[in-house]
C-alpha atoms as a PDB file:
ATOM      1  CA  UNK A   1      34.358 -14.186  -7.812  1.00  0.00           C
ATOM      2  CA  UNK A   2      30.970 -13.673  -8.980  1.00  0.00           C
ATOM      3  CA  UNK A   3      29.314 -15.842 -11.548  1.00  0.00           C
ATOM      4  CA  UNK A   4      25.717 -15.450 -12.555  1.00  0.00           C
ATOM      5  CA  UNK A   5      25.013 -18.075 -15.255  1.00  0.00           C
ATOM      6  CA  UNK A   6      23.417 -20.129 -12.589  1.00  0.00           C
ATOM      7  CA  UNK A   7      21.190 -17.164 -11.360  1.00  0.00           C
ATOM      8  CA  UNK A   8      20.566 -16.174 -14.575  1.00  0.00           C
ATOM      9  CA  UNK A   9      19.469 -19.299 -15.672  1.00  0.00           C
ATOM     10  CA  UNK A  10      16.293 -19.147 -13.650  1.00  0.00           C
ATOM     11  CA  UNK A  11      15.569 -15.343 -14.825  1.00  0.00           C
ATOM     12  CA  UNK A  12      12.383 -16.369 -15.188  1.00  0.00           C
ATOM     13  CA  UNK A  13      11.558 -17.473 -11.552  1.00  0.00           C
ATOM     14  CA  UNK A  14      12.984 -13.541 -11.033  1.00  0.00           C
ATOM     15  CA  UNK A  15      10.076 -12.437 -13.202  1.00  0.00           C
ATOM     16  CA  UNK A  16       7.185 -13.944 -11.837  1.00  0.00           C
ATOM     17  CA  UNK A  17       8.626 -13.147  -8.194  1.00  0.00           C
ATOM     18  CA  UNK A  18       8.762  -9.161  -9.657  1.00  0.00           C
ATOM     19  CA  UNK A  19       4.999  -9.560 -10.787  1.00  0.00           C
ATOM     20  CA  UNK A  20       3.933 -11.312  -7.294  1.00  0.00           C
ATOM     21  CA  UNK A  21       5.588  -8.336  -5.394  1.00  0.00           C
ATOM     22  CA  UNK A  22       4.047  -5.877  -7.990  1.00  0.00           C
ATOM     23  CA  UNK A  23       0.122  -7.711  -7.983  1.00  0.00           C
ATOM     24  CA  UNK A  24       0.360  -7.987  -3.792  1.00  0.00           C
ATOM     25  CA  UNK A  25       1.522  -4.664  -3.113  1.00  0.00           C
ATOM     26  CA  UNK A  26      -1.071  -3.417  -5.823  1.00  0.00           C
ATOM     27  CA  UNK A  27      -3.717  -4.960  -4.233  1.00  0.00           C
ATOM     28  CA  UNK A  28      -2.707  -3.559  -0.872  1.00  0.00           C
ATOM     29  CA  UNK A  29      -2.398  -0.163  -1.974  1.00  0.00           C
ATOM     30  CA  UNK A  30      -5.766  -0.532  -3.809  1.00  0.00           C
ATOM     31  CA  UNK A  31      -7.505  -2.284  -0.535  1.00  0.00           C
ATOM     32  CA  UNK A  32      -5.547  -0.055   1.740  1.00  0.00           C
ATOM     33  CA  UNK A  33      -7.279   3.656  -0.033  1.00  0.00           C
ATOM     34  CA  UNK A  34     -10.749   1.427   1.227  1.00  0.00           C
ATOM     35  CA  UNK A  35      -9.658   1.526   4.845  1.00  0.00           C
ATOM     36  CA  UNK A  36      -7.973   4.750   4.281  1.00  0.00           C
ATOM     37  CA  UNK A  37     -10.979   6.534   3.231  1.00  0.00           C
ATOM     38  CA  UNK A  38     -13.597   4.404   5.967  1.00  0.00           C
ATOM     39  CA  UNK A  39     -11.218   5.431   8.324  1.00  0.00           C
ATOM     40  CA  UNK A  40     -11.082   9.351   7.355  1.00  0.00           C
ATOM     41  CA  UNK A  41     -15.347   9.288   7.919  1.00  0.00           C
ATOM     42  CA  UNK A  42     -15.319   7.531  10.885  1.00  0.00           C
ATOM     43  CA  UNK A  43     -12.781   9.992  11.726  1.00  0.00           C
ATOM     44  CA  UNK A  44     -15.436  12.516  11.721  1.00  0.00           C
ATOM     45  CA  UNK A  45     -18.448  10.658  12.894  1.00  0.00           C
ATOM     46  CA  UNK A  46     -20.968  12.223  15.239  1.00  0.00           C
ATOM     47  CA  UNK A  47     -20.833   9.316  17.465  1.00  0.00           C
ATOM     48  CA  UNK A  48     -17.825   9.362  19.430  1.00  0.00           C
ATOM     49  CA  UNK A  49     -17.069   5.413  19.989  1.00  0.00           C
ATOM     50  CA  UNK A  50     -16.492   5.545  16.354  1.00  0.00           C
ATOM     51  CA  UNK A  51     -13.774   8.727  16.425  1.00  0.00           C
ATOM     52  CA  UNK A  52     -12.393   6.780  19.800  1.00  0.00           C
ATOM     53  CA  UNK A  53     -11.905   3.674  17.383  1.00  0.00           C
ATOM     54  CA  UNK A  54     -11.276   4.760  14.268  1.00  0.00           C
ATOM     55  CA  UNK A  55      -7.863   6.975  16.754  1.00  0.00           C
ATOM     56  CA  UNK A  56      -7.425   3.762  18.295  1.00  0.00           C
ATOM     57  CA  UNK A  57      -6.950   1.745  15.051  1.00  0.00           C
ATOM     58  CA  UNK A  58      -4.219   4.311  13.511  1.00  0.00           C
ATOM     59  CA  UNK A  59      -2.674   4.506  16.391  1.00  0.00           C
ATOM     60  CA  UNK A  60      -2.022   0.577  16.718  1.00  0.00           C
ATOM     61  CA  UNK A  61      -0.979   0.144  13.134  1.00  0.00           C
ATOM     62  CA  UNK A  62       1.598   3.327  13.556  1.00  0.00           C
ATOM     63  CA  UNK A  63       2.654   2.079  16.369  1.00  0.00           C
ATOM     64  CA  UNK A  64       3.505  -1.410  15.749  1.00  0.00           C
ATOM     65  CA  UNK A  65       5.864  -3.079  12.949  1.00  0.00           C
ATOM     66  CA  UNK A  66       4.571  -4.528  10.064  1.00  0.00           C
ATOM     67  CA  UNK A  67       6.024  -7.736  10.749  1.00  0.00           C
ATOM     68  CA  UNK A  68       4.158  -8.162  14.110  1.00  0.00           C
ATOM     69  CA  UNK A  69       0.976  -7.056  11.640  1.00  0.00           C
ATOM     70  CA  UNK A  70       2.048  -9.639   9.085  1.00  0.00           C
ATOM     71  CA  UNK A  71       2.163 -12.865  11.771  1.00  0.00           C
ATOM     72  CA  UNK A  72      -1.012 -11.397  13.934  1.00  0.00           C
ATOM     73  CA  UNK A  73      -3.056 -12.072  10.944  1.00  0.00           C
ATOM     74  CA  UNK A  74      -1.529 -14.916   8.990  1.00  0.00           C
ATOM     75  CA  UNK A  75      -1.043 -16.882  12.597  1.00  0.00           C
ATOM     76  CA  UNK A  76      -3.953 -15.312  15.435  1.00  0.00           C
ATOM     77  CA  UNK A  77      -6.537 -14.440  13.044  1.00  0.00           C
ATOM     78  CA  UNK A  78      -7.367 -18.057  11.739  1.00  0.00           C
ATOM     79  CA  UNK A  79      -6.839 -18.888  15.707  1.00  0.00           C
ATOM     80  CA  UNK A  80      -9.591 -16.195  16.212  1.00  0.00           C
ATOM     81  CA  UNK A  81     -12.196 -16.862  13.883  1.00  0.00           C
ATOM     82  CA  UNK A  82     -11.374 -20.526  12.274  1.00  0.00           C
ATOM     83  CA  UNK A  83     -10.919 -19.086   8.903  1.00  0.00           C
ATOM     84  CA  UNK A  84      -7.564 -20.374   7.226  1.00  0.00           C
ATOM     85  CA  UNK A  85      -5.559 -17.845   4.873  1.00  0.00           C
ATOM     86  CA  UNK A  86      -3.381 -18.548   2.223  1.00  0.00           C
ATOM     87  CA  UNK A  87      -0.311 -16.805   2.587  1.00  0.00           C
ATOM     88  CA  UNK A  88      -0.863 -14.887  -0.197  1.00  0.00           C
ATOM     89  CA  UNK A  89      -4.202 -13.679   0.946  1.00  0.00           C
ATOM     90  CA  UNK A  90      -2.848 -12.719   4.634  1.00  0.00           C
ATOM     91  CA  UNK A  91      -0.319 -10.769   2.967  1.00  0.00           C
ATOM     92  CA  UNK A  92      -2.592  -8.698   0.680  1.00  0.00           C
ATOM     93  CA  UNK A  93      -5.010  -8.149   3.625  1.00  0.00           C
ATOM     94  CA  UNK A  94      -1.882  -7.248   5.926  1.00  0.00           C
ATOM     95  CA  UNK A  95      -0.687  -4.425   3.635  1.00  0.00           C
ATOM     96  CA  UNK A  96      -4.074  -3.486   3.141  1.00  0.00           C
ATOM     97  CA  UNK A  97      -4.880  -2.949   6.784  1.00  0.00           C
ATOM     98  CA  UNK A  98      -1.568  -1.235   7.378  1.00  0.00           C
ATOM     99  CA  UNK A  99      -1.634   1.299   4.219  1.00  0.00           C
ATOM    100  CA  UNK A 100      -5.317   1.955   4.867  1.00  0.00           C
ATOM    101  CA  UNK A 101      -3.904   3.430   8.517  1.00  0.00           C
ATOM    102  CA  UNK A 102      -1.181   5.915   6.447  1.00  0.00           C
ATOM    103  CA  UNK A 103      -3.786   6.430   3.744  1.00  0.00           C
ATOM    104  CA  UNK A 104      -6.145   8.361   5.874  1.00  0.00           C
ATOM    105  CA  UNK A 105      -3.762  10.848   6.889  1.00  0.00           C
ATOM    106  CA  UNK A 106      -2.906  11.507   3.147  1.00  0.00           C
ATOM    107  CA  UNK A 107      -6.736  11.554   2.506  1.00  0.00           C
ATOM    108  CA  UNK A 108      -7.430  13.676   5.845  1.00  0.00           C
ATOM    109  CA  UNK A 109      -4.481  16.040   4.416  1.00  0.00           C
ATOM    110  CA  UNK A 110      -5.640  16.201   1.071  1.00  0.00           C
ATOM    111  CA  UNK A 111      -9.425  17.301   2.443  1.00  0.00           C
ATOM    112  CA  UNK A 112      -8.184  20.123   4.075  1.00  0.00           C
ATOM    113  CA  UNK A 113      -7.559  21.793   0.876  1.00  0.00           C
ATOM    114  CA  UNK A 114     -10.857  21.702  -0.625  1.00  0.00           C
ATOM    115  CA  UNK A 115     -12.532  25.033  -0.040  1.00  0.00           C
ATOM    116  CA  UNK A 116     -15.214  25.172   2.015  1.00  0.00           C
ATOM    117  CA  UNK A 117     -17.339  27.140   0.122  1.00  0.00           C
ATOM    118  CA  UNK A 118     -17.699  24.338  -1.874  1.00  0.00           C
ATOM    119  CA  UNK A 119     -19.681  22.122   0.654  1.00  0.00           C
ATOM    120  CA  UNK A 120     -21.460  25.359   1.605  1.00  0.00           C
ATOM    121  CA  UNK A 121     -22.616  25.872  -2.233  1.00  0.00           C
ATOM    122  CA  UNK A 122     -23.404  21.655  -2.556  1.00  0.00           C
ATOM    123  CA  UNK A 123     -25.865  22.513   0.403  1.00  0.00           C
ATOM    124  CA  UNK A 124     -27.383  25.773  -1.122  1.00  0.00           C
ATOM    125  CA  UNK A 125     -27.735  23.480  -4.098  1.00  0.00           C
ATOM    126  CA  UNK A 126     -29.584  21.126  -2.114  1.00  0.00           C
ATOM    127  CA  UNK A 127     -27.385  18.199  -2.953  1.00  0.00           C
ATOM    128  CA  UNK A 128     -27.075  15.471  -0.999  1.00  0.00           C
ATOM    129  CA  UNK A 129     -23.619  13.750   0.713  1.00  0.00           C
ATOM    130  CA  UNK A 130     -24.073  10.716  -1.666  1.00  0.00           C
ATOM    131  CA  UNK A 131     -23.891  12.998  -4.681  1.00  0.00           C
ATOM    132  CA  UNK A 132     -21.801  15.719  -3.548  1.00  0.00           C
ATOM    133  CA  UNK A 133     -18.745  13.559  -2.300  1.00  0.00           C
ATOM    134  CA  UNK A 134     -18.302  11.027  -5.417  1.00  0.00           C
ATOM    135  CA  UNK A 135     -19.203  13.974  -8.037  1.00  0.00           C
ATOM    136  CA  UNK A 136     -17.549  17.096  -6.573  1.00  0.00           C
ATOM    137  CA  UNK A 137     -15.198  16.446  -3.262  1.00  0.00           C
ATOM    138  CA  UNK A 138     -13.549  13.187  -3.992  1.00  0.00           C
ATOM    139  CA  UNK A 139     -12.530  13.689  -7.895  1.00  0.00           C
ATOM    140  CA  UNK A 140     -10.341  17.425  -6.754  1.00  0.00           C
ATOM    141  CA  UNK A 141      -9.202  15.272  -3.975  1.00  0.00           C
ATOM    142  CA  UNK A 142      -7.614  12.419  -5.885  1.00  0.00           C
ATOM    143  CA  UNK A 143      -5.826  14.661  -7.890  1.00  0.00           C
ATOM    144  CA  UNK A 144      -4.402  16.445  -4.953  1.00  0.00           C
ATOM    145  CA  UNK A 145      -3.296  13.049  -3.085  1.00  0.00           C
ATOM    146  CA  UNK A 146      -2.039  10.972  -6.151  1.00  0.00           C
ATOM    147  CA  UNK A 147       1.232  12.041  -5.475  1.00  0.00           C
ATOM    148  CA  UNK A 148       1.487  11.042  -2.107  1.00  0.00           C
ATOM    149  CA  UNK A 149      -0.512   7.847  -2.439  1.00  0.00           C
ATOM    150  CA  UNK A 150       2.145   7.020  -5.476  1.00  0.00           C
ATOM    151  CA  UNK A 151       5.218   7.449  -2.661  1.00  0.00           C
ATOM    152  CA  UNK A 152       2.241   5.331   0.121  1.00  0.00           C
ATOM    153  CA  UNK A 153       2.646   2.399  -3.045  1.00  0.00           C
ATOM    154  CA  UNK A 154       6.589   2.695  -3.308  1.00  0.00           C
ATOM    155  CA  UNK A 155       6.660   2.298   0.176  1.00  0.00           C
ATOM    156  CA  UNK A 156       4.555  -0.741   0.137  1.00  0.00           C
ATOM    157  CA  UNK A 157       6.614  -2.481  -2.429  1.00  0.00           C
ATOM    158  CA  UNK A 158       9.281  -2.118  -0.099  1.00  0.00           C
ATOM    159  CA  UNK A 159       7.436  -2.949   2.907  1.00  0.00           C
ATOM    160  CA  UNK A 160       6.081  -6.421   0.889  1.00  0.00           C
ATOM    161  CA  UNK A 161       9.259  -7.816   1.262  1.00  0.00           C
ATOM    162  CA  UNK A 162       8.526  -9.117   4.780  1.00  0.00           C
ATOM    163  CA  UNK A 163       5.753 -11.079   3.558  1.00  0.00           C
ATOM    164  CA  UNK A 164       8.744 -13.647   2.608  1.00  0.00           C
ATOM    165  CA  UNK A 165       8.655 -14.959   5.973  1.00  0.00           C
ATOM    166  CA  UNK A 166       4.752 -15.929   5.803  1.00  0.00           C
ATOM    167  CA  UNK A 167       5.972 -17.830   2.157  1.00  0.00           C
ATOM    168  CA  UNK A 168       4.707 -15.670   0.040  1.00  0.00           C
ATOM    169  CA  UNK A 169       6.743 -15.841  -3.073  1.00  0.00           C
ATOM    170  CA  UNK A 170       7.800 -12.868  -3.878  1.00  0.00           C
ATOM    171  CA  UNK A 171      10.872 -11.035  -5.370  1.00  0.00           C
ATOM    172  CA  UNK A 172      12.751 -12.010  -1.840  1.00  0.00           C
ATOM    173  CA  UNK A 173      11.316 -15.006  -1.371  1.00  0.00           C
ATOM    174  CA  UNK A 174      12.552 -16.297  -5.001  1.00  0.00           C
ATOM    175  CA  UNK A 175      15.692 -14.854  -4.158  1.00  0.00           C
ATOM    176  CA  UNK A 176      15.885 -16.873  -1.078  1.00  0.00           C
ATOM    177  CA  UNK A 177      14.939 -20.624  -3.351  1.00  0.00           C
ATOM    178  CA  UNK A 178      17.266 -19.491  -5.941  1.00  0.00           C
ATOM    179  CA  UNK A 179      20.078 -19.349  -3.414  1.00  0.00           C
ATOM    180  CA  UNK A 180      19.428 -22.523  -2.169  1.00  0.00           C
ATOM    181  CA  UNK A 181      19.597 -24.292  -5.386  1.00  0.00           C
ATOM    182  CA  UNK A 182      22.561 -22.605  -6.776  1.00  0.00           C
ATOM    183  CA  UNK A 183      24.746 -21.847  -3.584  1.00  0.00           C
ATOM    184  CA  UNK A 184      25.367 -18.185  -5.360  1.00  0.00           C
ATOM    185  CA  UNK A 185      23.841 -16.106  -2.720  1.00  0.00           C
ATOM    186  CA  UNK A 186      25.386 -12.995  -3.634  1.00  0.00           C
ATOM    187  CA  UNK A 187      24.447 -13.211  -7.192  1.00  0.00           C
ATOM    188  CA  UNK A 188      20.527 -13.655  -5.921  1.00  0.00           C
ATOM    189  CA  UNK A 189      20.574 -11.076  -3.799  1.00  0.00           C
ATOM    190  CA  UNK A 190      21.973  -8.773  -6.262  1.00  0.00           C
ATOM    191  CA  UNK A 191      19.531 -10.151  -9.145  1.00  0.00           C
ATOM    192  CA  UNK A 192      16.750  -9.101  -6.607  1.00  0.00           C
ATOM    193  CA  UNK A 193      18.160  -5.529  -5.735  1.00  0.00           C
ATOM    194  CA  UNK A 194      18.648  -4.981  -9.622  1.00  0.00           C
ATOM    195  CA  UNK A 195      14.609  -5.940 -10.389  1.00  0.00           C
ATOM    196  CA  UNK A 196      13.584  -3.882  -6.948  1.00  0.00           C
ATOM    197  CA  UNK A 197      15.823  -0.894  -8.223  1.00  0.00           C
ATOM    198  CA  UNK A 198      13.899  -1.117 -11.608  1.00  0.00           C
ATOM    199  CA  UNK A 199      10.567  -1.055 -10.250  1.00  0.00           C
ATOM    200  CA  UNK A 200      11.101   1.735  -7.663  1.00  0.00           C
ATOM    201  CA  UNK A 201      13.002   3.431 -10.062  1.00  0.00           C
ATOM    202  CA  UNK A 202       9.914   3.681 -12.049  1.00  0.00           C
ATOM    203  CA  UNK A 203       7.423   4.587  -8.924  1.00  0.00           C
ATOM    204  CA  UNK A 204       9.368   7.161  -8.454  1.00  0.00           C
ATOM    205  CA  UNK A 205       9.726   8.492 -11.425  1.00  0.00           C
ATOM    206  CA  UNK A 206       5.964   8.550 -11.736  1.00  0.00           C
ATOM    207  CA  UNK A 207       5.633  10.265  -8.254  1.00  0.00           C
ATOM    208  CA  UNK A 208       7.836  13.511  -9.894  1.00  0.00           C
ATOM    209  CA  UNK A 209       6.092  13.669 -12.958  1.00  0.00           C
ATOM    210  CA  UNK A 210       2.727  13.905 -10.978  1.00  0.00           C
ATOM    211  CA  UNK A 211       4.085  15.943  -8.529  1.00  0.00           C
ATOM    212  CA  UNK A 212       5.080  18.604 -11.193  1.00  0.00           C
ATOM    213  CA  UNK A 213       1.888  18.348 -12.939  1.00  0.00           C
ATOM    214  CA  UNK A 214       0.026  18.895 -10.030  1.00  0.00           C
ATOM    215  CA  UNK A 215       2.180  22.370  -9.479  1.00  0.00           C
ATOM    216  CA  UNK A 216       1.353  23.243 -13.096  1.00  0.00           C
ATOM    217  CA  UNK A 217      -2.610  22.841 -12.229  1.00  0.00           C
ATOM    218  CA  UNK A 218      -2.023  25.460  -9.459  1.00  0.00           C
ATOM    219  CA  UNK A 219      -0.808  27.919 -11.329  1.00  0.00           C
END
């Protein structure tokens, strides 16, 4: 039968696992729009090595599981350039690089629906790219991708899970101590599903009511 006065007992070990997965998938999301938006102008630079690569890069990262992206850099990039990461860091710079891959095509998708009369009228203007894309083209485009880049976070929260296996301790990872101190895991497990629920529950949530509001602004 179940009994969860042992799991509940360390509630708050739950807690601080919840705001590890919430600061770490934050951070990648945040890190991740970076890449997402380097990627979406190297996308379109004039010199073609930089297209070929910037192709090349997307295509790895969709291509390849996240775990495999997880242990290349915790484990080959110290190997590579002598620089040890803390798990934590590896992780937040793992998500990052991956997100920044599916970020791009949100960006990329999110470009094509500014009018182009409005980069035609920037250059009547005489405005240059530095102004024009931080004052006029990126603002209308954030409000178009929000949405989406919401979903790209609730996705990530799910996705940090895997970051367990590099010791990063998040929601699973606590999960995973807890059950080895009490012998409960069922209870654990289920104490983790219940906090994940809650904060995807809320993500999503968020990603309707933005969603709708962004219909509304069409109108």
């Amino acid at each position: 039968m179940l009994n969860f006065s042992k799991t509940l007992a360390q509630f708050d070990q739950f807690l601080w696992g919840a705001g590890v997965t919430i600061v770490v998938s934050l951070l990648g999301a945040l890190f991740g729009m970076v890449v997402g938006l380097a990627l979406v102008f190297l996308r379109d630079a004039k010199w073609r090595p930089l297209r070929w690569l910037a192709h090349l890069y997307i295509s790895f990262v969709r291509g390849t599981p996240l775990l495999v992206q997880i242990f290349l850099v915790y484990y080959a990039f110290p190997g590579l350039t002598g620089i040890d990461l803390a798990p934590f860091t590896a992780g937040v710079l793992a998500l990052s690089l991956n997100s920044g891959a599916f970020a791009s095509e949100i960006f990329r998708a999110g470009l094509s629906q500014i009018p182009h009369g409005q980069y035609e009228a920037a250059d009547a203007l005489g405005l240059p790219r530095f102004i024009t894309w931080p004052k006029i083209i990126l603002p209308q485009v954030f409000r178009v991708v929000l949405p989406p880049l919401v979903n790209e976070f609730t996705l990530l929260v799910k996705a940090s899970t895997l970051l367990s296996v590099i010791t990063v301790v998040d929601l699973t990872r606590t999960a995973q101590n807890i059950m080895n101190t009490t012998y409960r895991p069922v209870e654990a497990f289920l104490m983790a599903a219940a906090f994940y629920f809650v904060i995807l529950f809320a993500l999503s949530s968020l990603t309707r009511v933005l969603e709708k509001r962004n219909q509304e602004q069409r109108r």
